[in-house]
Protein backbone atom coordinates (compact mmCIF):
# COMPACT_ATOMS: atom_id res chain seq x y z
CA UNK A 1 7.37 -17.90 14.62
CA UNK A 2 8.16 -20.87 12.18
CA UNK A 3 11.23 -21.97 9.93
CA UNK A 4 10.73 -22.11 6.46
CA UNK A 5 9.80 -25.48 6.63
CA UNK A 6 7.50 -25.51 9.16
CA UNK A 7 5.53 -22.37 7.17
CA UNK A 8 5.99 -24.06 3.79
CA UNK A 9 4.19 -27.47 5.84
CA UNK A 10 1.50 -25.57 7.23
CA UNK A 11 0.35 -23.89 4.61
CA UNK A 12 0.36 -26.92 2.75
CA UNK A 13 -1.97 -28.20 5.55
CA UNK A 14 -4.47 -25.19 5.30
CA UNK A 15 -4.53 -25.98 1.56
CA UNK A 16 -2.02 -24.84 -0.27
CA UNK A 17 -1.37 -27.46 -3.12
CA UNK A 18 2.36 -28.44 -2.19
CA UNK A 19 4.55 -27.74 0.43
CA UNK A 20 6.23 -24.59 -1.50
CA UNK A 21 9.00 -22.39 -0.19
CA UNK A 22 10.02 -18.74 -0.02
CA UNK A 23 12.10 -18.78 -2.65
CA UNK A 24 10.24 -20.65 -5.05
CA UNK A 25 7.20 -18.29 -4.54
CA UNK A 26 9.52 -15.25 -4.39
CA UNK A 27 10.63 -17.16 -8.38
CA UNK A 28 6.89 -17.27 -9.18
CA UNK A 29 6.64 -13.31 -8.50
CA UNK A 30 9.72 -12.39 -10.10
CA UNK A 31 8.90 -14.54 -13.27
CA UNK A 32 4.60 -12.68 -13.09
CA UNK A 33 6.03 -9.55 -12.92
CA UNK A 34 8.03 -10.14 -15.78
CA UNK A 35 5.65 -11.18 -17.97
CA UNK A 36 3.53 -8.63 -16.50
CA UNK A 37 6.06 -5.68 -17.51
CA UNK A 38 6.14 -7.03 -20.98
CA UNK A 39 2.26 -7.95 -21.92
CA UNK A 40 0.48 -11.26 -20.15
CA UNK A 41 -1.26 -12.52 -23.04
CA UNK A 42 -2.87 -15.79 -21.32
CA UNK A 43 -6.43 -16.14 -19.73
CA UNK A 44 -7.80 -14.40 -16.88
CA UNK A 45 -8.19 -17.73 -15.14
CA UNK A 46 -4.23 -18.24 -15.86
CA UNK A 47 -3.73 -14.83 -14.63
CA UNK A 48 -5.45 -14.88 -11.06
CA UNK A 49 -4.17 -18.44 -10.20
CA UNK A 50 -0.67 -16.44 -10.73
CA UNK A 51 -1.32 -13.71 -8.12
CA UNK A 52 -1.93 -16.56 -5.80
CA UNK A 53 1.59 -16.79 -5.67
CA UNK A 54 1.76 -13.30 -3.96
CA UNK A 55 -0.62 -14.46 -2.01
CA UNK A 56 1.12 -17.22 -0.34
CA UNK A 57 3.58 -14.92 0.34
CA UNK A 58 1.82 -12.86 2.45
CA UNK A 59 0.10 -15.94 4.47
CA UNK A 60 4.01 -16.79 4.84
CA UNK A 61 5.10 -13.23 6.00
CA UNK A 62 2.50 -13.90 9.33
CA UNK A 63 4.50 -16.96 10.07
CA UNK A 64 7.72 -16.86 9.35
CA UNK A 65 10.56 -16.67 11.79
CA UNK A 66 11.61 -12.20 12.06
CA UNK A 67 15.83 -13.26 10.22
CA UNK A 68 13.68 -15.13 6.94
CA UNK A 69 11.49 -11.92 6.90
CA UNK A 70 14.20 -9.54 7.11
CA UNK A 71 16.37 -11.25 4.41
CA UNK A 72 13.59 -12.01 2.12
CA UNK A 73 11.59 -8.07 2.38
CA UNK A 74 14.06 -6.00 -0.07
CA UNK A 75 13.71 -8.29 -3.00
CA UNK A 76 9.85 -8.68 -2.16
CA UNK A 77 9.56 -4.67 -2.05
CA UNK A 78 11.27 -4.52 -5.34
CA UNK A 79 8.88 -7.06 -7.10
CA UNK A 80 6.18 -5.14 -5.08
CA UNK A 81 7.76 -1.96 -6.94
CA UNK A 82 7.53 -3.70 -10.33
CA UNK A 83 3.96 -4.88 -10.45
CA UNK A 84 2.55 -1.35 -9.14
CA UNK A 85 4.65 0.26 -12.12
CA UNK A 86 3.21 -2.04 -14.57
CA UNK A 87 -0.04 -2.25 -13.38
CA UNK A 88 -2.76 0.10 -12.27
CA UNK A 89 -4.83 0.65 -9.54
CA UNK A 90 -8.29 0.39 -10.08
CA UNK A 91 -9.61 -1.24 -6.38
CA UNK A 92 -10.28 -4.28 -8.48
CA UNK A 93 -12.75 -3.25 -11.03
CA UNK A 94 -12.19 -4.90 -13.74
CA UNK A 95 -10.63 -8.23 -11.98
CA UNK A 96 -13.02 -8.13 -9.60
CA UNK A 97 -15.58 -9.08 -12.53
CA UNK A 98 -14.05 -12.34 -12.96
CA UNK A 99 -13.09 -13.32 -9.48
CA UNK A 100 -14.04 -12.47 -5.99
CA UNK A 101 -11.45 -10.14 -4.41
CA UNK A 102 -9.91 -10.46 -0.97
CA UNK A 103 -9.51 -8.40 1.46
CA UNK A 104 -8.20 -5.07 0.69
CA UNK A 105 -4.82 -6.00 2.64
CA UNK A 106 -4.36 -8.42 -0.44
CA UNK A 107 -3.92 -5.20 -2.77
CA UNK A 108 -2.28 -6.51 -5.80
CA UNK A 109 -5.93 -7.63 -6.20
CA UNK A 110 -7.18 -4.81 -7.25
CA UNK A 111 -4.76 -3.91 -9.66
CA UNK A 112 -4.81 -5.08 -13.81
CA UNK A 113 -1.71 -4.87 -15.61
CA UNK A 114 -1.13 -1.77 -17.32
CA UNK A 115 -0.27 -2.98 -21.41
CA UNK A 116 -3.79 -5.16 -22.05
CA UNK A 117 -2.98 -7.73 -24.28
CA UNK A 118 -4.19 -11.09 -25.64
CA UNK A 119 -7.25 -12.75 -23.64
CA UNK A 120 -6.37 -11.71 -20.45
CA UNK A 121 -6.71 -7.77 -22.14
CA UNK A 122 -9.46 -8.78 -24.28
CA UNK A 123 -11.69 -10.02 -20.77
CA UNK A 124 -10.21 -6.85 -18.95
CA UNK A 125 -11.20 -4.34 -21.36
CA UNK A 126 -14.66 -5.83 -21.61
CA UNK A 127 -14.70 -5.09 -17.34
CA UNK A 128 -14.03 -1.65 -18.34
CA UNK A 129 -10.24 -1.62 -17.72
CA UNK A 130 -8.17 1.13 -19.56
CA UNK A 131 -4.46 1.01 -20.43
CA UNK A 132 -1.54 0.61 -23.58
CA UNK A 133 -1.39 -1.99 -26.06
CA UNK A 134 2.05 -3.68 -26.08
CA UNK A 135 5.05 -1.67 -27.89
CA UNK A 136 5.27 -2.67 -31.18
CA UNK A 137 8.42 -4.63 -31.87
């Protein structure tokens, strides 16, 4: 098992685009989910190069020493929580028209956010995905 460092340089060597840590992926799902909870209005192309943060964070989870795991699971869970409340499940139907899915272990891949809003809700209804339109303010 690695140190943060040593995960964050490693991945960076298999292709991630920086060296990026835990907690500024951990930021980058925090902040998705957020927007996710509330409407993402941007383009599909915006939207899957966001999951990738999630992503990393799996690759990181195989890695990383057992303490950094430990410490860092509970607020991933909670995230985790978040996005499968505001999203729904639909084993990647409607994303997987617009990008190739990963392996099923990779689920938040086969979930679209639940309110479908601006492009991103414009492509995913096209795919056939179903859900709310944003409250009205």
């Amino acid at each position: 098992m690695a140190t943060e460092t040593e995960v964050g340089e490693l991945l960076y060597q298999r292709g991630w685009r920086t060296t990026f840590t835990v907690a500024a992926r951990v930021d980058a799902w925090d902040a998705l989910v957020s927007v996710i909870e509330h409407g993402y209005e941007d383009f599909i192309s915006e939207y899957t190069n966001d999951l990738y943060c999630r992503n990393w964070l799996h690759e990181a989870w195989l890695l990383l020493d057992e303490h950094l795991v430990q410490l860092w699971t509970p607020r991933i869970k909670v995230l985790d929580d978040r996005f499968k409340a505001a999203t729904i499940d639909d084993d990647g139907q409607a994303l997987g028209q617009f990008h190739s899915l990963p392996g099923p272990d990779l689920w938040w891949w086969r979930r679209h956010p639940r309110i479908l809003t601006g492009d991103l809700g414009r492509s995913l209804r096209s795919a056939g995905a179903i859900g709310t339109a944003p409250d009205a303010p």
